[in-house]
Protein backbone atom coordinates (compact mmCIF):
# COMPACT_ATOMS: atom_id res chain seq x y z
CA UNK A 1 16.84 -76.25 -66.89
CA UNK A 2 15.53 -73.05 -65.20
CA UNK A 3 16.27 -73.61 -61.45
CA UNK A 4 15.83 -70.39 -58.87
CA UNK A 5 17.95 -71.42 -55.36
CA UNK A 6 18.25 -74.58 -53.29
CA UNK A 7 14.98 -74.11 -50.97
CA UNK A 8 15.61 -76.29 -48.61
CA UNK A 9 17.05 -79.67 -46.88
CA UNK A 10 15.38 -82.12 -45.58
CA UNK A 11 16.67 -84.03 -42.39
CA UNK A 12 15.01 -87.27 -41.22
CA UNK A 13 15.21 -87.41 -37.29
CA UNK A 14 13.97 -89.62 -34.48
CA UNK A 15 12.36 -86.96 -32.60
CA UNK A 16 10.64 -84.59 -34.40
CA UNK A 17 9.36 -82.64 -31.11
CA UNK A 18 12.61 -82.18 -29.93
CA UNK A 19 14.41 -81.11 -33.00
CA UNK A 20 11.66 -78.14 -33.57
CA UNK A 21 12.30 -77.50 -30.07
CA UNK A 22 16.32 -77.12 -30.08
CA UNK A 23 16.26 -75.35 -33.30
CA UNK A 24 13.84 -72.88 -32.65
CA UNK A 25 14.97 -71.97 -29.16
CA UNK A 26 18.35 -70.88 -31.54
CA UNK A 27 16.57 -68.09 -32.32
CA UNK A 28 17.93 -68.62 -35.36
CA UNK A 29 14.82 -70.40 -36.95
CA UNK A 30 11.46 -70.49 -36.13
CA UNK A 31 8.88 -73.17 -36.91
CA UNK A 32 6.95 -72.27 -40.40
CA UNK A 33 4.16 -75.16 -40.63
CA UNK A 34 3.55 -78.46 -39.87
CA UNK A 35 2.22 -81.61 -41.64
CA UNK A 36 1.78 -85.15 -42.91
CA UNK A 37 3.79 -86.33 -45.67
CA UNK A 38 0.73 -88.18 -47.85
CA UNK A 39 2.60 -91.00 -48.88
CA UNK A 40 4.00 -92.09 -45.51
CA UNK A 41 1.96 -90.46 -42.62
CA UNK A 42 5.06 -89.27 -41.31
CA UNK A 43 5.16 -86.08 -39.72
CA UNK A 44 6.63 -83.08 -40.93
CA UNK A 45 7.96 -80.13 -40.36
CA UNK A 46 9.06 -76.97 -42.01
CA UNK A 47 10.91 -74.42 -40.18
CA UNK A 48 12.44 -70.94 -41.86
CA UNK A 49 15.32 -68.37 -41.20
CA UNK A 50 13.31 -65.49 -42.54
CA UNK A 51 15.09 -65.19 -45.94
CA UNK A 52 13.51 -68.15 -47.51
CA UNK A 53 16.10 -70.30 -46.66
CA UNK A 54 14.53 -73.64 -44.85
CA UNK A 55 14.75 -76.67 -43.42
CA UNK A 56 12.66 -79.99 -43.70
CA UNK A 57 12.26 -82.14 -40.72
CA UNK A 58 10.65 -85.71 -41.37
CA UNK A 59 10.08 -87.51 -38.16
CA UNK A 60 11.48 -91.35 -38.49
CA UNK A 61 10.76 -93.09 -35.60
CA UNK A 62 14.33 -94.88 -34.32
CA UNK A 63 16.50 -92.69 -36.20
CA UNK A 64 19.49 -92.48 -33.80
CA UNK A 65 20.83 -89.08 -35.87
CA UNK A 66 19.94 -86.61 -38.58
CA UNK A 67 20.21 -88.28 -42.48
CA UNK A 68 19.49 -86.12 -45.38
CA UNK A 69 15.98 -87.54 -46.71
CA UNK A 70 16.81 -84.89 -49.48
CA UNK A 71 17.61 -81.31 -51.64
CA UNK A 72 14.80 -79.45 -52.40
CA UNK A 73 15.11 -76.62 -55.57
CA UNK A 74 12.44 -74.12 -56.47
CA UNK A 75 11.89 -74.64 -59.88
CA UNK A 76 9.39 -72.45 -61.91
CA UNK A 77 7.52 -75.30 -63.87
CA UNK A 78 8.19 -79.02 -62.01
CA UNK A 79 7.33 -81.07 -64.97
CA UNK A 80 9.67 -79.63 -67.86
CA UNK A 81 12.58 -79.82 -64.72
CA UNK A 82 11.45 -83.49 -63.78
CA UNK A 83 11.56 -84.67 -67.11
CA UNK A 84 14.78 -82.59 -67.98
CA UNK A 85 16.24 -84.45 -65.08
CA UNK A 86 15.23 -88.07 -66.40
CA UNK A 87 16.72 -87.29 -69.49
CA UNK A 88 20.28 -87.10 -67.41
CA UNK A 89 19.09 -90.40 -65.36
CA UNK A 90 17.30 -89.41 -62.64
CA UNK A 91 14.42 -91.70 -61.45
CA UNK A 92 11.16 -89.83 -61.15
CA UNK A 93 10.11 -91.79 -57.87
CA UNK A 94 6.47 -89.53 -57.49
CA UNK A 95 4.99 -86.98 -59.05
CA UNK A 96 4.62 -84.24 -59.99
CA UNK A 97 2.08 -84.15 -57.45
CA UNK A 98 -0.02 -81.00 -55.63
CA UNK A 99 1.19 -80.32 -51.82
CA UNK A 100 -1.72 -79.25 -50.54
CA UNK A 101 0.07 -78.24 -47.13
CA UNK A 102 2.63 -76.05 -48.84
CA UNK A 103 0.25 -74.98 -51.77
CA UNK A 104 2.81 -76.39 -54.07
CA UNK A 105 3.68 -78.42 -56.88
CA UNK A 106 6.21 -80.94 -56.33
CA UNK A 107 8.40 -84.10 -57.67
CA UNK A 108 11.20 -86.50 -56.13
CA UNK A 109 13.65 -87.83 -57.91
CA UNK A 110 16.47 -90.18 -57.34
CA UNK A 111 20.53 -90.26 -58.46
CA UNK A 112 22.18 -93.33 -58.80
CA UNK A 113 24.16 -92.30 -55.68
CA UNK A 114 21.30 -92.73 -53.71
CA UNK A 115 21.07 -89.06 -53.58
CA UNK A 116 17.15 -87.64 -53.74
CA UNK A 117 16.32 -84.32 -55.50
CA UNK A 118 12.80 -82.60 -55.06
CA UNK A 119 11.40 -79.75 -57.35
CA UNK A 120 9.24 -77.57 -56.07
CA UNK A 121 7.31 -74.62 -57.39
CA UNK A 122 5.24 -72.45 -54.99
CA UNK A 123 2.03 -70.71 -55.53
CA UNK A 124 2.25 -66.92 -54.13
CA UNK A 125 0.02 -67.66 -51.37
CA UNK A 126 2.35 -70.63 -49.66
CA UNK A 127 3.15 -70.95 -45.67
CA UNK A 128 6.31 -72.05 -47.14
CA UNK A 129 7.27 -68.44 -48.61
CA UNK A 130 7.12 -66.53 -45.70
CA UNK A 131 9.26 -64.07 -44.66
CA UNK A 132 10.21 -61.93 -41.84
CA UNK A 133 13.09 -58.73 -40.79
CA UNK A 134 15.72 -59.11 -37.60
CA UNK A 135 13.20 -56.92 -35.33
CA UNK A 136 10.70 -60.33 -35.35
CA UNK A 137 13.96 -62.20 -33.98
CA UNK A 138 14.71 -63.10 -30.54
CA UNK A 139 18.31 -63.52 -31.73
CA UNK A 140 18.42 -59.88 -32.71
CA UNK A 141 16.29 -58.82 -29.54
CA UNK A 142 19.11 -60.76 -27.09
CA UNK A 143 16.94 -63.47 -26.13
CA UNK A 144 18.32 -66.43 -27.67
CA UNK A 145 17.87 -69.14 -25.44
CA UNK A 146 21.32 -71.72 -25.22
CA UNK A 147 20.77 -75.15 -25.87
């Protein structure tokens, strides 16, 4: 299986507004993109620490705290990983499917654990990639705000 990095975790929380809002007044993060998830309508949103490390939010109305929805991997080709991972048991719950969002190619898949894996491979022109240096932080600048 040729895996690059965990790319991200995905958090399902009540209020997605206010979860952008904490976390990116950190300084620590700062809000990448936003979005729909297709299958649900929920919203979604994708926020970055500049060295491609990320975090998922996935708004679920009456959520009273964060739950992991899920790991994401960036995976070079998503179907020879999805059905390398069915082989050891997962369950392919959708995909592979295009993200147009993220200009992506991704697939979710379930562990008996209840545990939820996504694969994801990026094209070179994804939001999702971006990238930035301490001088574009307000954390490096001083000007963090406390929460």
């Amino acid at each position: 299986m040729s895996t690059h990095r965990l790319d991200h975790v995905a958090l399902e929380v009540g209020n997605l507004d206010l979860f952008i809002e904490l976390l990116s007044k950190t300084g620590l993060m700062r809000l990448v993109r936003t979005g729909t998830l297709g299958r649900t309508g929920q919203r979604i949103a994708m926020l970055g620490d500049g060295t491609g490390v990320k975090l998922e939010l996935i708004e679920k109305p009456g959520a009273k705290e964060p739950r992991v929805a899920h790991l994401a991997f960036a995976v070079e080709d998503v179907g020879q990983v999805s059905r390398q991972l069915t082989e050891q048991d997962w369950k392919l719950e959708h995909g592979p499917n295009e993200l147009e969002a993220a200009k992506a190619s991704s697939a979710l898949l379930s562990g008996a654990s209840g545990l939820k894996l996504q694969v994801i491979a990026y094209r070179s022109d994804s939001p999702d990639l971006a990238r930035w240096t301490d001088a574009d932080w307000p954390i490096a600048r001083g000007t963090a705000a406390s929460i």
